[in-house]
N, C-alpha and C. Protein backbone atom coordinates (compact mmCIF):
# COMPACT_ATOMS: atom_id res chain seq x y z
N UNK A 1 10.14 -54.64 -95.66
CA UNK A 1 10.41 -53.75 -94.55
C UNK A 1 9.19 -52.91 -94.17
N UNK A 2 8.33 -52.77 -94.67
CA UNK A 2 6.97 -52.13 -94.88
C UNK A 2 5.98 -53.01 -94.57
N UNK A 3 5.21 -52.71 -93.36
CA UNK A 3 4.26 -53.90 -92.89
C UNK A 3 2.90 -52.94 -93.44
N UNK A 4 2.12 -53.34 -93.86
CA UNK A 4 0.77 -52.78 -94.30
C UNK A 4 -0.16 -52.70 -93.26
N UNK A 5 -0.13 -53.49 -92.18
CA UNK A 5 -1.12 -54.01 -91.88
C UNK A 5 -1.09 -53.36 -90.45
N UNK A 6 0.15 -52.50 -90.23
CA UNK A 6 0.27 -51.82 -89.14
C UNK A 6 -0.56 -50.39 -88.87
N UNK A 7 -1.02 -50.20 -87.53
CA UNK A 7 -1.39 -48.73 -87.69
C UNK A 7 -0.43 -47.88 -87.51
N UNK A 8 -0.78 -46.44 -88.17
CA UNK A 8 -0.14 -45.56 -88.49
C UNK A 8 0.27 -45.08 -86.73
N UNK A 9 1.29 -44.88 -86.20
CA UNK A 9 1.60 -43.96 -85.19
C UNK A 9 0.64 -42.19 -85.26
N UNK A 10 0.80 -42.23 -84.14
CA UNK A 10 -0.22 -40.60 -84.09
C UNK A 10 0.59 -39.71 -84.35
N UNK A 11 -0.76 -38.81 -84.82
CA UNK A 11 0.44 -36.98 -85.23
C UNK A 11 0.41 -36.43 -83.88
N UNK A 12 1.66 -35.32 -84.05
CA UNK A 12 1.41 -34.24 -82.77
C UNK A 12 1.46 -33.38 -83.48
N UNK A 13 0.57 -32.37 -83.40
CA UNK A 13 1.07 -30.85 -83.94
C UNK A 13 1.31 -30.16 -83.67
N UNK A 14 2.31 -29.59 -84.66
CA UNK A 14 4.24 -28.72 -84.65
C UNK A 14 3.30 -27.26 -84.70
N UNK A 15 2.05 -26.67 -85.22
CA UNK A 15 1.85 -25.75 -85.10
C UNK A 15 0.75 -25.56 -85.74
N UNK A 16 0.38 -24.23 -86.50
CA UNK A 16 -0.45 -23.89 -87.89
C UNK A 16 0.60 -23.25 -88.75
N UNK A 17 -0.48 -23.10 -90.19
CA UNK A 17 0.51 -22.30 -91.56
C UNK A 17 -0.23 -21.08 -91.06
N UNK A 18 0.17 -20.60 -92.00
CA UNK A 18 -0.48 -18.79 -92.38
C UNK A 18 -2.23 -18.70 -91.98
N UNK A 19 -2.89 -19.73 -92.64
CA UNK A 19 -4.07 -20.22 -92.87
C UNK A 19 -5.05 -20.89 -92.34
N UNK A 20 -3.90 -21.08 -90.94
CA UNK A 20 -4.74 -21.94 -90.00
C UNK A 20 -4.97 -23.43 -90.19
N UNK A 21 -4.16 -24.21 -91.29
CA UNK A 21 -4.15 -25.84 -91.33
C UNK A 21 -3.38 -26.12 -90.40
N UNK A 22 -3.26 -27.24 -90.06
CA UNK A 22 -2.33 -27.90 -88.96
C UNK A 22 -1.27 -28.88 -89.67
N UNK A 23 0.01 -28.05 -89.35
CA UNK A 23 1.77 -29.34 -89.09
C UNK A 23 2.02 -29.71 -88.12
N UNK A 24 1.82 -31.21 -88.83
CA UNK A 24 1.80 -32.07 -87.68
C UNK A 24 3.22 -33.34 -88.12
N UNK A 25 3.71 -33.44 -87.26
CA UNK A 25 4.72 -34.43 -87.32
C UNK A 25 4.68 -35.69 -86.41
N UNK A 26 4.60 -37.00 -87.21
CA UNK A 26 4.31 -38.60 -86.78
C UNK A 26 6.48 -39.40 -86.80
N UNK A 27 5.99 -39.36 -85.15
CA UNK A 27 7.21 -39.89 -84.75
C UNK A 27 7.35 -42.01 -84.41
N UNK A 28 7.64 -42.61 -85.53
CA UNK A 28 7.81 -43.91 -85.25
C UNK A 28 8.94 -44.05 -84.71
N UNK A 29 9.02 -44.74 -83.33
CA UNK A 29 10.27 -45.08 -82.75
C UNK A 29 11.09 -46.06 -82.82
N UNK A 30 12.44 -46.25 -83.04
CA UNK A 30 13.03 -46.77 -83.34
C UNK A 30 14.34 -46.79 -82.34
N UNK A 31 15.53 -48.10 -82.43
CA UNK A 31 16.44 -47.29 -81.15
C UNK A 31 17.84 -46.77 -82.42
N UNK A 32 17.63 -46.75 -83.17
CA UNK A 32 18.54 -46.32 -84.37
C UNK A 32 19.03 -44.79 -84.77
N UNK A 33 20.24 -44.23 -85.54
CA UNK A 33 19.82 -42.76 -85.38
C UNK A 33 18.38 -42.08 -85.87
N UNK A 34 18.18 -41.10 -85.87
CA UNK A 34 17.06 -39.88 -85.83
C UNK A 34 17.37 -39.23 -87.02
N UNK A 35 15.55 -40.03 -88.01
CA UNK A 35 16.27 -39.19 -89.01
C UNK A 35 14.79 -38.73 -89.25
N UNK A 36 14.80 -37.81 -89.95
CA UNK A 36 13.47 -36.62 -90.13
C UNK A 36 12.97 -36.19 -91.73
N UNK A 37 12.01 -36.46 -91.75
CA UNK A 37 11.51 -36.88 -93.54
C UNK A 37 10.46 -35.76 -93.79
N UNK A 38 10.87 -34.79 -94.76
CA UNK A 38 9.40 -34.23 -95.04
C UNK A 38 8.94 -34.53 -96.47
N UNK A 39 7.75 -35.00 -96.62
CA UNK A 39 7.05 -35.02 -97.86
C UNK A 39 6.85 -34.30 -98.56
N UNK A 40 6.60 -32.55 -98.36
CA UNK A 40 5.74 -31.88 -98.69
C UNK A 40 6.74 -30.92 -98.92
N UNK A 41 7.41 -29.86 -99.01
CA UNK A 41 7.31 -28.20 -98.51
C UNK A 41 6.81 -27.50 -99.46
N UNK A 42 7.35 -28.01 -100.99
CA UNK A 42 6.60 -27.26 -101.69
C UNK A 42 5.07 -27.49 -102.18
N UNK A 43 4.18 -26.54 -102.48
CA UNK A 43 2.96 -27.04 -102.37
C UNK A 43 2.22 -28.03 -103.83
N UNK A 44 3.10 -27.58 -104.79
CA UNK A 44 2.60 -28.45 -105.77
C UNK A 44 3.57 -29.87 -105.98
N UNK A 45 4.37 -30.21 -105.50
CA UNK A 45 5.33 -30.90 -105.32
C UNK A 45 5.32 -31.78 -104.40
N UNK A 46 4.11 -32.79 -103.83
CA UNK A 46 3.62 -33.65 -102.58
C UNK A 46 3.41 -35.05 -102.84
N UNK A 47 4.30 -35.30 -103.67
CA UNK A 47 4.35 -36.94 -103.86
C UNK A 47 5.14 -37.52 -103.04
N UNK A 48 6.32 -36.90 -102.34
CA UNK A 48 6.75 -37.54 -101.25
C UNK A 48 5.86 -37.97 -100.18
N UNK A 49 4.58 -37.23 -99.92
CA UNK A 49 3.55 -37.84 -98.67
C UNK A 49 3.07 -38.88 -98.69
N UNK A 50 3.02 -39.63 -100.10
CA UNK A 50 3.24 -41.01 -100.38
C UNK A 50 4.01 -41.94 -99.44
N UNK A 51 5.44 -41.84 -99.67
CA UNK A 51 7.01 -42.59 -98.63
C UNK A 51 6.46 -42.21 -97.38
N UNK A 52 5.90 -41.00 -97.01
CA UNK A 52 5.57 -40.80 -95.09
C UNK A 52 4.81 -41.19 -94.84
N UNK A 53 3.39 -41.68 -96.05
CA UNK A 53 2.55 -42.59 -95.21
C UNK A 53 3.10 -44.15 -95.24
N UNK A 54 3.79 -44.46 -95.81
CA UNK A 54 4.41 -46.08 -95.87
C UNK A 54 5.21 -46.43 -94.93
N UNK A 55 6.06 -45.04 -94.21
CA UNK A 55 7.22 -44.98 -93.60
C UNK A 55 6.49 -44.88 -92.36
N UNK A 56 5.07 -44.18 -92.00
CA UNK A 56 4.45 -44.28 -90.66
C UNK A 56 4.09 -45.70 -90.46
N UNK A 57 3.58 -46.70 -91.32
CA UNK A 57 3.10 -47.98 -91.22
C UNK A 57 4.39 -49.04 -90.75
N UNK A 58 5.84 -48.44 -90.48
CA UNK A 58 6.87 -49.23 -90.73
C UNK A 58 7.41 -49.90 -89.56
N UNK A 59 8.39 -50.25 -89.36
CA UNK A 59 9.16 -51.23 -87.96
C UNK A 59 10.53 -50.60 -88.28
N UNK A 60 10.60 -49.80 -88.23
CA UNK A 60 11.87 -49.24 -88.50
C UNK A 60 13.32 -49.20 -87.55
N UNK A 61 14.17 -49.63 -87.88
CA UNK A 61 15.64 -49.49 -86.90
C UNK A 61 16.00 -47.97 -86.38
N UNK A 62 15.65 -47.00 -87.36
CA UNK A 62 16.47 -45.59 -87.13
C UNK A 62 14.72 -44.96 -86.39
N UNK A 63 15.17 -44.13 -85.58
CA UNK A 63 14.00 -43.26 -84.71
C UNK A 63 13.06 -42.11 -85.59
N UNK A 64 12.19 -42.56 -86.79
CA UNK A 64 11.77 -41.38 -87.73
C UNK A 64 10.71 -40.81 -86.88
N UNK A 65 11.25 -39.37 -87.57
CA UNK A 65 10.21 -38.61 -87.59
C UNK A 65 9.60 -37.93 -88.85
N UNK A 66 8.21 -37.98 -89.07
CA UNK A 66 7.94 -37.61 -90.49
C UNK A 66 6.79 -36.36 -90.38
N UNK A 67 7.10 -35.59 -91.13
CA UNK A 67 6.11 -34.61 -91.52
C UNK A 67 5.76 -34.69 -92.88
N UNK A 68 4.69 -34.74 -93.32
CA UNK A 68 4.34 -34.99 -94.19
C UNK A 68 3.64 -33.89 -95.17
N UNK A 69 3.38 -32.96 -94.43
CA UNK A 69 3.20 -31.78 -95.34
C UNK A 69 2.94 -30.32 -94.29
N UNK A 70 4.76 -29.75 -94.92
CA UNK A 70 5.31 -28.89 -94.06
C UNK A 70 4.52 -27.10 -94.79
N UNK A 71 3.46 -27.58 -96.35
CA UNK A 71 3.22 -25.95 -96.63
C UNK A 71 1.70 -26.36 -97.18
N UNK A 72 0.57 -26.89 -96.63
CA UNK A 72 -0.57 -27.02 -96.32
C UNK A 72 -1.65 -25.94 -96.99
N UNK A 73 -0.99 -24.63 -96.81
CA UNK A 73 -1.81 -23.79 -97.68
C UNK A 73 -1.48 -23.58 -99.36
N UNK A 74 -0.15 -24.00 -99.37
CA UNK A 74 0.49 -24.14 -101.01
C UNK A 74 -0.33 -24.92 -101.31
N UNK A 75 -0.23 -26.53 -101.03
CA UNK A 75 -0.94 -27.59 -101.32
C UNK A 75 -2.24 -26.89 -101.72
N UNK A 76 -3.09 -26.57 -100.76
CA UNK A 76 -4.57 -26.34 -101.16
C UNK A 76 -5.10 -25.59 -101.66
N UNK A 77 -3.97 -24.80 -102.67
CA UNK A 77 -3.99 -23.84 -103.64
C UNK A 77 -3.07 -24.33 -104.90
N UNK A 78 -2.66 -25.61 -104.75
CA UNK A 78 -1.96 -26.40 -105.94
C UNK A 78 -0.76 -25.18 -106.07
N UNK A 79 -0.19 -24.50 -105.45
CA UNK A 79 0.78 -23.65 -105.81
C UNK A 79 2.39 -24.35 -104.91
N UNK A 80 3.32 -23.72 -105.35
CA UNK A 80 4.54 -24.22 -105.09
C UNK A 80 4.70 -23.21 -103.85
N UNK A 81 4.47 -22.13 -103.39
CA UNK A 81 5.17 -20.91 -102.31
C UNK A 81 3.88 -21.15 -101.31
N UNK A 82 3.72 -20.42 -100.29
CA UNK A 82 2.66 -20.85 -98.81
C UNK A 82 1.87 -19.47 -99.12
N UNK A 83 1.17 -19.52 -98.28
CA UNK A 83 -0.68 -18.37 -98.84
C UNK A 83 0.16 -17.09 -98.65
N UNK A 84 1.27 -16.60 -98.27
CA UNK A 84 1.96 -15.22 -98.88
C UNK A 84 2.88 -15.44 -99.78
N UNK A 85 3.00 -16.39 -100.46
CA UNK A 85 3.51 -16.48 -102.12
C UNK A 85 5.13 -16.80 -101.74
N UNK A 86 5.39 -17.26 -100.40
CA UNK A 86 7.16 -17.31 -100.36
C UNK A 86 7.43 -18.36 -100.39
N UNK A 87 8.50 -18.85 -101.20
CA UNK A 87 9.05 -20.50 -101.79
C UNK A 87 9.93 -20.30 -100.22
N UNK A 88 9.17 -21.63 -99.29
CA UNK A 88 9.24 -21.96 -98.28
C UNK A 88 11.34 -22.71 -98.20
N UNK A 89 11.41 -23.30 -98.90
CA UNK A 89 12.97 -23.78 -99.52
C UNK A 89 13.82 -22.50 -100.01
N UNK A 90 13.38 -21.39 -99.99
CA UNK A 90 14.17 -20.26 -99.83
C UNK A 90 13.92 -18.96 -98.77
N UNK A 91 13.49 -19.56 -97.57
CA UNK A 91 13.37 -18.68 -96.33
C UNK A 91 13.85 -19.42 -94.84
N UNK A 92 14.64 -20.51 -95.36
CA UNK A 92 15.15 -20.94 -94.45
C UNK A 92 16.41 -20.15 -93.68
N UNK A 93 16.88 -19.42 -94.02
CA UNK A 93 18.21 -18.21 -93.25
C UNK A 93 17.34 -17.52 -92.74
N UNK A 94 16.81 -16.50 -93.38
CA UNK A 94 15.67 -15.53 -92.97
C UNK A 94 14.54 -16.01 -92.06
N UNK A 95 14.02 -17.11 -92.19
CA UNK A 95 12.36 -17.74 -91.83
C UNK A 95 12.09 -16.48 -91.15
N UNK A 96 11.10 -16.08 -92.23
CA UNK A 96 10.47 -14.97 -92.00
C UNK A 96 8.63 -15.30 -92.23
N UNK A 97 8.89 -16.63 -92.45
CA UNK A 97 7.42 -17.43 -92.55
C UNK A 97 7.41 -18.41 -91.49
N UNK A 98 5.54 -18.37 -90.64
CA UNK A 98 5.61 -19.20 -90.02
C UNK A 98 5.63 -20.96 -90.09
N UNK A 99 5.43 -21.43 -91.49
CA UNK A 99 5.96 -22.57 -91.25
C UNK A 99 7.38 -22.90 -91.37
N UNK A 100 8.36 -22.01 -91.81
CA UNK A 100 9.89 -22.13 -92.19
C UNK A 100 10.02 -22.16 -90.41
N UNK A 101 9.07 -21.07 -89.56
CA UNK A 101 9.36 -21.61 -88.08
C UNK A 101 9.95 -22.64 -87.36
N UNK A 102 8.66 -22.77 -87.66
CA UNK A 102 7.87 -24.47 -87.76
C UNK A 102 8.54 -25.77 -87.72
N UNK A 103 9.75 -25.59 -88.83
CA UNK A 103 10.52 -26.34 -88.96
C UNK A 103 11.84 -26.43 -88.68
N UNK A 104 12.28 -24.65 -88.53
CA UNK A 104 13.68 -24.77 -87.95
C UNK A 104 13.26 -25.29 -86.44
N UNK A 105 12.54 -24.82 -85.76
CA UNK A 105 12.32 -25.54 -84.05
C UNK A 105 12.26 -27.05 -84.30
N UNK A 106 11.86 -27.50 -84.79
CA UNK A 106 11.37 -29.09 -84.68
C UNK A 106 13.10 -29.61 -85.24
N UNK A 107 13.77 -29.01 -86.23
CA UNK A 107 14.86 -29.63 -86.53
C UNK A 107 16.01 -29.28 -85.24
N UNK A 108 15.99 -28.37 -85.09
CA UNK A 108 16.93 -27.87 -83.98
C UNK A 108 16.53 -28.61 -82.67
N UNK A 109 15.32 -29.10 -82.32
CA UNK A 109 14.59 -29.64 -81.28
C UNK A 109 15.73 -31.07 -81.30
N UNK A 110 15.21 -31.63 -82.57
CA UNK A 110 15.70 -33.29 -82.83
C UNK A 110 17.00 -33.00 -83.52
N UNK A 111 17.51 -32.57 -83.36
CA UNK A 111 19.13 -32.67 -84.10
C UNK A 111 19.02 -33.88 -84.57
N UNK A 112 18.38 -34.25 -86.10
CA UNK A 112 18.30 -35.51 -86.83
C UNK A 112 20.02 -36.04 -87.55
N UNK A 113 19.92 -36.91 -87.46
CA UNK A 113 21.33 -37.73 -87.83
C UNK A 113 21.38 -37.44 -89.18
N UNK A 114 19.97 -37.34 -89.81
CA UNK A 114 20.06 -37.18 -91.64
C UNK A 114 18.35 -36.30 -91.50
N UNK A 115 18.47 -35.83 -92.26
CA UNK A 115 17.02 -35.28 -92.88
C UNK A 115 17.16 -35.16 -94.32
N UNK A 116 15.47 -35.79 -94.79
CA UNK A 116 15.48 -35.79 -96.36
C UNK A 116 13.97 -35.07 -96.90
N UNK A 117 14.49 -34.42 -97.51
CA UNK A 117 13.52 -33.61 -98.23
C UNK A 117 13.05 -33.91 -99.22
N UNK A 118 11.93 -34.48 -99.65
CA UNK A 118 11.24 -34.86 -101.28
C UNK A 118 10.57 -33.32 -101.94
N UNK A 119 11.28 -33.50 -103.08
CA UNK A 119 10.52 -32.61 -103.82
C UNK A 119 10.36 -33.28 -105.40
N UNK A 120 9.83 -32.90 -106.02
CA UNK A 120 9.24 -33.17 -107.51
C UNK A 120 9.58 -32.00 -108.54
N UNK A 121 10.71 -32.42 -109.85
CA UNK A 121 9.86 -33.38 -110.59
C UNK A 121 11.50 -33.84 -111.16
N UNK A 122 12.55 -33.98 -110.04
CA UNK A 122 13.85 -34.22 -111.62
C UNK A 122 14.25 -35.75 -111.15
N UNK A 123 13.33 -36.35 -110.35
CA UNK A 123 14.18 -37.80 -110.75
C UNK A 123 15.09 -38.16 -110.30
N UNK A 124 16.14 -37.15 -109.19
CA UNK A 124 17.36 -37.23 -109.04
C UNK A 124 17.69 -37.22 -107.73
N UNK A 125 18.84 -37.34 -106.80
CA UNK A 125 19.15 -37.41 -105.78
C UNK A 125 20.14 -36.04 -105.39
N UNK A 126 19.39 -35.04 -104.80
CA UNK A 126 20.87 -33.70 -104.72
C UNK A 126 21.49 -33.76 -103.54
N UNK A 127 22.84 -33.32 -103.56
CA UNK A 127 23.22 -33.11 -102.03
C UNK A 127 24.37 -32.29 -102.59
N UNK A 128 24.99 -31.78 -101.34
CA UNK A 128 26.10 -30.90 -101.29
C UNK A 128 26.95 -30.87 -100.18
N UNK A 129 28.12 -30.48 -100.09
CA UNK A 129 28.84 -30.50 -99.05
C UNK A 129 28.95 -31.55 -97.72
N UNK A 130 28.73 -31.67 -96.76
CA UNK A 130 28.89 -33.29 -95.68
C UNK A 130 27.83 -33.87 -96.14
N UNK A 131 26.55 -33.96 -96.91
CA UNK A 131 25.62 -34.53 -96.84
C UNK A 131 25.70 -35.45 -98.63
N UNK A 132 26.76 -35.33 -99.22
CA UNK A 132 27.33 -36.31 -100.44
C UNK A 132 27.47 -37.51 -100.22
N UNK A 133 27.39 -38.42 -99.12
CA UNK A 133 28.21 -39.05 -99.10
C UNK A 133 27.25 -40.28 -98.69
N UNK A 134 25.99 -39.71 -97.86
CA UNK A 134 24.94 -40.13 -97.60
C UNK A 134 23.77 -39.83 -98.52
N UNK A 135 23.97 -39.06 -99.24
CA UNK A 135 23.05 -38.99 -100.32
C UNK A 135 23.24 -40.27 -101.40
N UNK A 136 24.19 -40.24 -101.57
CA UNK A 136 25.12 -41.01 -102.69
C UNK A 136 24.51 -42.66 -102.34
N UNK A 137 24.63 -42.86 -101.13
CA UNK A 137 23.96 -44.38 -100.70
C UNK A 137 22.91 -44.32 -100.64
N UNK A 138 21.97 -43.02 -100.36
CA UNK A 138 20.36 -43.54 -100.90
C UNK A 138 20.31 -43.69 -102.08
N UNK A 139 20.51 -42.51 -102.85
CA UNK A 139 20.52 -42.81 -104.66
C UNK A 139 20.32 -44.16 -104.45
N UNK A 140 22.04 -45.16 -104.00
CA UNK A 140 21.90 -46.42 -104.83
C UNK A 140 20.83 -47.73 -103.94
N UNK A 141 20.77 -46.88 -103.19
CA UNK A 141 19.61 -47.63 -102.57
C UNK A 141 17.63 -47.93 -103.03
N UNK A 142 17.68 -46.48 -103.73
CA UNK A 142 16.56 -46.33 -104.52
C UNK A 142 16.75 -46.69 -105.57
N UNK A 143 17.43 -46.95 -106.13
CA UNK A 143 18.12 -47.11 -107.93
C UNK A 143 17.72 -45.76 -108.28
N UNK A 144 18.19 -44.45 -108.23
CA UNK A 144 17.47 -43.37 -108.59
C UNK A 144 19.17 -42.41 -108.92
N UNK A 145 19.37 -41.95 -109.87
CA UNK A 145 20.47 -41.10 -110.24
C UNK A 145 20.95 -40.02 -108.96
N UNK A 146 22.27 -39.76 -109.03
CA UNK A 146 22.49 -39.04 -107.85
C UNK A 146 23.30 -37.86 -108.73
N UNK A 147 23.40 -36.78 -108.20
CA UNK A 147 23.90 -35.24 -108.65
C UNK A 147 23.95 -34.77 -107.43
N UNK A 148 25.96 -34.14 -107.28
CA UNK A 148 26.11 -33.12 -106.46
C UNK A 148 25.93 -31.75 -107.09
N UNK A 149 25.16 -31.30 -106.22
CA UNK A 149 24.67 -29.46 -106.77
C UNK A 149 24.53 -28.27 -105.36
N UNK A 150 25.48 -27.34 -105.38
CA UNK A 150 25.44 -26.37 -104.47
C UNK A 150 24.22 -25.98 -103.88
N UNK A 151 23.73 -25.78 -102.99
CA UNK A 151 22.52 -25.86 -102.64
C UNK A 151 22.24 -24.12 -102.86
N UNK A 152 20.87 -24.16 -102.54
CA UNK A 152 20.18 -22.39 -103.53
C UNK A 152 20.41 -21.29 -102.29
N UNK A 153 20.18 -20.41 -102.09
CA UNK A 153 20.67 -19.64 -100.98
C UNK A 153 19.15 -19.63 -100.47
N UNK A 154 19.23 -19.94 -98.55
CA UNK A 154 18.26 -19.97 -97.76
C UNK A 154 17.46 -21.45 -98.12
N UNK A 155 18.09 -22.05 -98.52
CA UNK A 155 17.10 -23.42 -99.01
C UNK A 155 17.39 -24.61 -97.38
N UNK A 156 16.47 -25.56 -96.97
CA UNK A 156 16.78 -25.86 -95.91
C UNK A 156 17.64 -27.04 -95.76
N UNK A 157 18.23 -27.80 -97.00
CA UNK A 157 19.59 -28.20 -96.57
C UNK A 157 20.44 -27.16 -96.57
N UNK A 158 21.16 -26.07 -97.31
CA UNK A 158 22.36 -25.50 -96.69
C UNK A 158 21.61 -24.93 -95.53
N UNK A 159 20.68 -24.61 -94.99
CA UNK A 159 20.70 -23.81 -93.32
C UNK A 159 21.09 -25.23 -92.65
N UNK A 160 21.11 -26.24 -92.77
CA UNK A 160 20.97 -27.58 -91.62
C UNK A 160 22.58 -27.96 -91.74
N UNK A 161 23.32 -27.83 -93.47
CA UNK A 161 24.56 -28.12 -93.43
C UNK A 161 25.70 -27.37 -92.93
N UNK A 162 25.01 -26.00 -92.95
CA UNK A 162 25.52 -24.83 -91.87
C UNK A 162 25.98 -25.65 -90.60
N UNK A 163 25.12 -26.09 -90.06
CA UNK A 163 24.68 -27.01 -88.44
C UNK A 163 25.59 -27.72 -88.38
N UNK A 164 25.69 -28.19 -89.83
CA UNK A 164 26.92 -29.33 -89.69
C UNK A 164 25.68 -30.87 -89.43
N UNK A 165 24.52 -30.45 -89.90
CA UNK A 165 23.55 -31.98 -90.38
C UNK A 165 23.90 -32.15 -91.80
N UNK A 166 23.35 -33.73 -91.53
CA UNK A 166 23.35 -34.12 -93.02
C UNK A 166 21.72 -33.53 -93.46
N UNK A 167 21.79 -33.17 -94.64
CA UNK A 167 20.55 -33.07 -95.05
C UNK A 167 20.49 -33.10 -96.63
N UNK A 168 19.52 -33.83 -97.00
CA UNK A 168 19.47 -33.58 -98.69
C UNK A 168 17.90 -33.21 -99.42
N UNK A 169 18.33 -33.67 -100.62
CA UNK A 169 16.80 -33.61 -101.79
C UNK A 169 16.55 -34.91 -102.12
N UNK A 170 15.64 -35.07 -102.22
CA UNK A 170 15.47 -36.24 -103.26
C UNK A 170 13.84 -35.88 -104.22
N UNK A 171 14.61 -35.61 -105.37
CA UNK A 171 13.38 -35.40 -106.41
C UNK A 171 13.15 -36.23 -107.17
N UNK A 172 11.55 -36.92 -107.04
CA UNK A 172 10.82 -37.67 -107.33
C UNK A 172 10.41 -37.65 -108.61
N UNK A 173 9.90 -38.33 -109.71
CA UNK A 173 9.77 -38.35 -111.25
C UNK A 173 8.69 -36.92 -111.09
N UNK A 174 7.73 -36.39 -111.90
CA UNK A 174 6.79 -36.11 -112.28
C UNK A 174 5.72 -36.76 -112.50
N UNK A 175 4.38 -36.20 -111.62
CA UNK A 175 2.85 -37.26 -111.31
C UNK A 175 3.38 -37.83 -110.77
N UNK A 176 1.94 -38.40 -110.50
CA UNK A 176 1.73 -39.33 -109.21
C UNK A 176 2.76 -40.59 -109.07
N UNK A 177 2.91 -40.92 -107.91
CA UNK A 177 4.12 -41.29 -107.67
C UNK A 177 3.49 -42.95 -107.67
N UNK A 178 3.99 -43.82 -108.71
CA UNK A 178 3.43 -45.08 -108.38
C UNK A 178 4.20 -45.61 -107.19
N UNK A 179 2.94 -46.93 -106.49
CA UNK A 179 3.28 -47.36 -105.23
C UNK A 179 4.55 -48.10 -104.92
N UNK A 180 4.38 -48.97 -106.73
CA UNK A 180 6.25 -49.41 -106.40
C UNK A 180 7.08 -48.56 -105.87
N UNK A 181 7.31 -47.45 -106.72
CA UNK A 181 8.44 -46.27 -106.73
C UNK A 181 8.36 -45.67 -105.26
N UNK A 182 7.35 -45.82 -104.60
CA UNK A 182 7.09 -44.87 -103.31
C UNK A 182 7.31 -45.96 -102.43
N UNK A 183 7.62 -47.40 -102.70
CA UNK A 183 7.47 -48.23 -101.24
C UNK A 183 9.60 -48.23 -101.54
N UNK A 184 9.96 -48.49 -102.83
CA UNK A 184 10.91 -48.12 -102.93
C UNK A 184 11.94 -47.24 -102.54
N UNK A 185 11.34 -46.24 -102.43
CA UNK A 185 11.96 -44.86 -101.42
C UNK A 185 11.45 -45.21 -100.17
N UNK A 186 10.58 -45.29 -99.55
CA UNK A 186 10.96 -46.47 -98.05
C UNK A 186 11.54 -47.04 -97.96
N UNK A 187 11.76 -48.08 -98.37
CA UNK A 187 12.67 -48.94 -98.42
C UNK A 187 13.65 -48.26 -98.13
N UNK A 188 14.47 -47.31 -99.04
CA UNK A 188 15.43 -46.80 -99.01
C UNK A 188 15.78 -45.72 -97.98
N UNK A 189 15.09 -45.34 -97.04
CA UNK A 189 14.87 -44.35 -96.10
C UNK A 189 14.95 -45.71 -95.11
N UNK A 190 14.26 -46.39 -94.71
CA UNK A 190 14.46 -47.55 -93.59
C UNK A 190 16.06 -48.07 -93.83
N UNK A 191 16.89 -48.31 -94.74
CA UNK A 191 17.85 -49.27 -95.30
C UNK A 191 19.00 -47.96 -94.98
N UNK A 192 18.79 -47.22 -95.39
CA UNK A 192 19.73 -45.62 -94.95
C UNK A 192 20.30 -45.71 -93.57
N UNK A 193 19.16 -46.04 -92.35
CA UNK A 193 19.43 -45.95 -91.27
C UNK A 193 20.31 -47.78 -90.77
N UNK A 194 20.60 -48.46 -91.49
CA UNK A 194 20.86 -50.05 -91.02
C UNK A 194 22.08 -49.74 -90.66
């Protein structure tokens, strides 16, 4: 399902962080539902940008859109919170940070059919409330364990399940994410939308 040999679709950019890097989100079109992938939010936690660059190279049925790294100044400080120290996955009610902005506009923009969030390091598939059910078929789509767990307060699946979107987690092993395991979660992100 993953063509290699394709070029990547172009970014547009959704804005700046705190810091002045640029979020940018790469829309491959598809006539399928709209579903919206971020790699990144937390900053030490970016092995999902792995699946968004595989998932930009793709032929996909469902209409993605991918951001690939939604906290740019975390990243380049190897830290988990954005260059004023706030865990970006808990300012989603509040967004009182400009990339939590950032991202409620772009989600509210695309009212995505599903949105999936990678974070690192438990291995596991989370979801809660309408978004169980579709979580539950990626799990077995990735071969990757699935766990329902209440989501944390201000984290950006419950603001999206508020909405009444599906939205989940999917946490990736610990280190670097080998390419099997990452074309695998493509896979399973393309196969989600069939």
């Amino acid at each position: 399902m993953i063509a290699a040999a394709l070029l990547a679709a172009p970014a547009q950019q959704l804005g700046r962080s705190y810091d002045g890097r640029p979020i940018e989100v790469v829309h491959v079109a598809g006539n399928g539902p709209r579903v919206l992938v971020v790699g990144c939010i937390h900053g030490d936690e970016c092995e999902g940008i792995e699946v968004t660059r595989l998932l930009e190279r793709s032929r996909p049925h469902a209409d993605l859109w991918l951001v690939q790294q939604l906290n740019p100044d975390g990243h380049a400080r190897r830290e988990r919170t954005n260059a004023h120290g706030v865990d970006l996955n808990r300012d989603f009610l509040a967004a009182t940070q400009r990339e939590t902005r950032i991202a409620r506009k772009l989600i509210l923009r695309l009212r995505p059919a599903v949105t999936i969030w990678f974070h690192q390091p438990q291995s596991v598939v989370r979801a809660w409330g309408p978004s169980r059910v579709t979580a539950r078929r990626y799990a077995r789509l990735a071969g990757v364990p699935y766990r329902s767990r209440v989501w944390p307060p201000g984290s950006a699946s419950r603001w999206q399940n508020a909405l009444g979107q599906v939205s989940f987690v999917v946490e990736l092993p610990p280190g670097e994410l080998p390419d099997a395991l990452a074309r695998r979660h493509a896979n399973a992100v393309l196969r989600l939308a069939d």
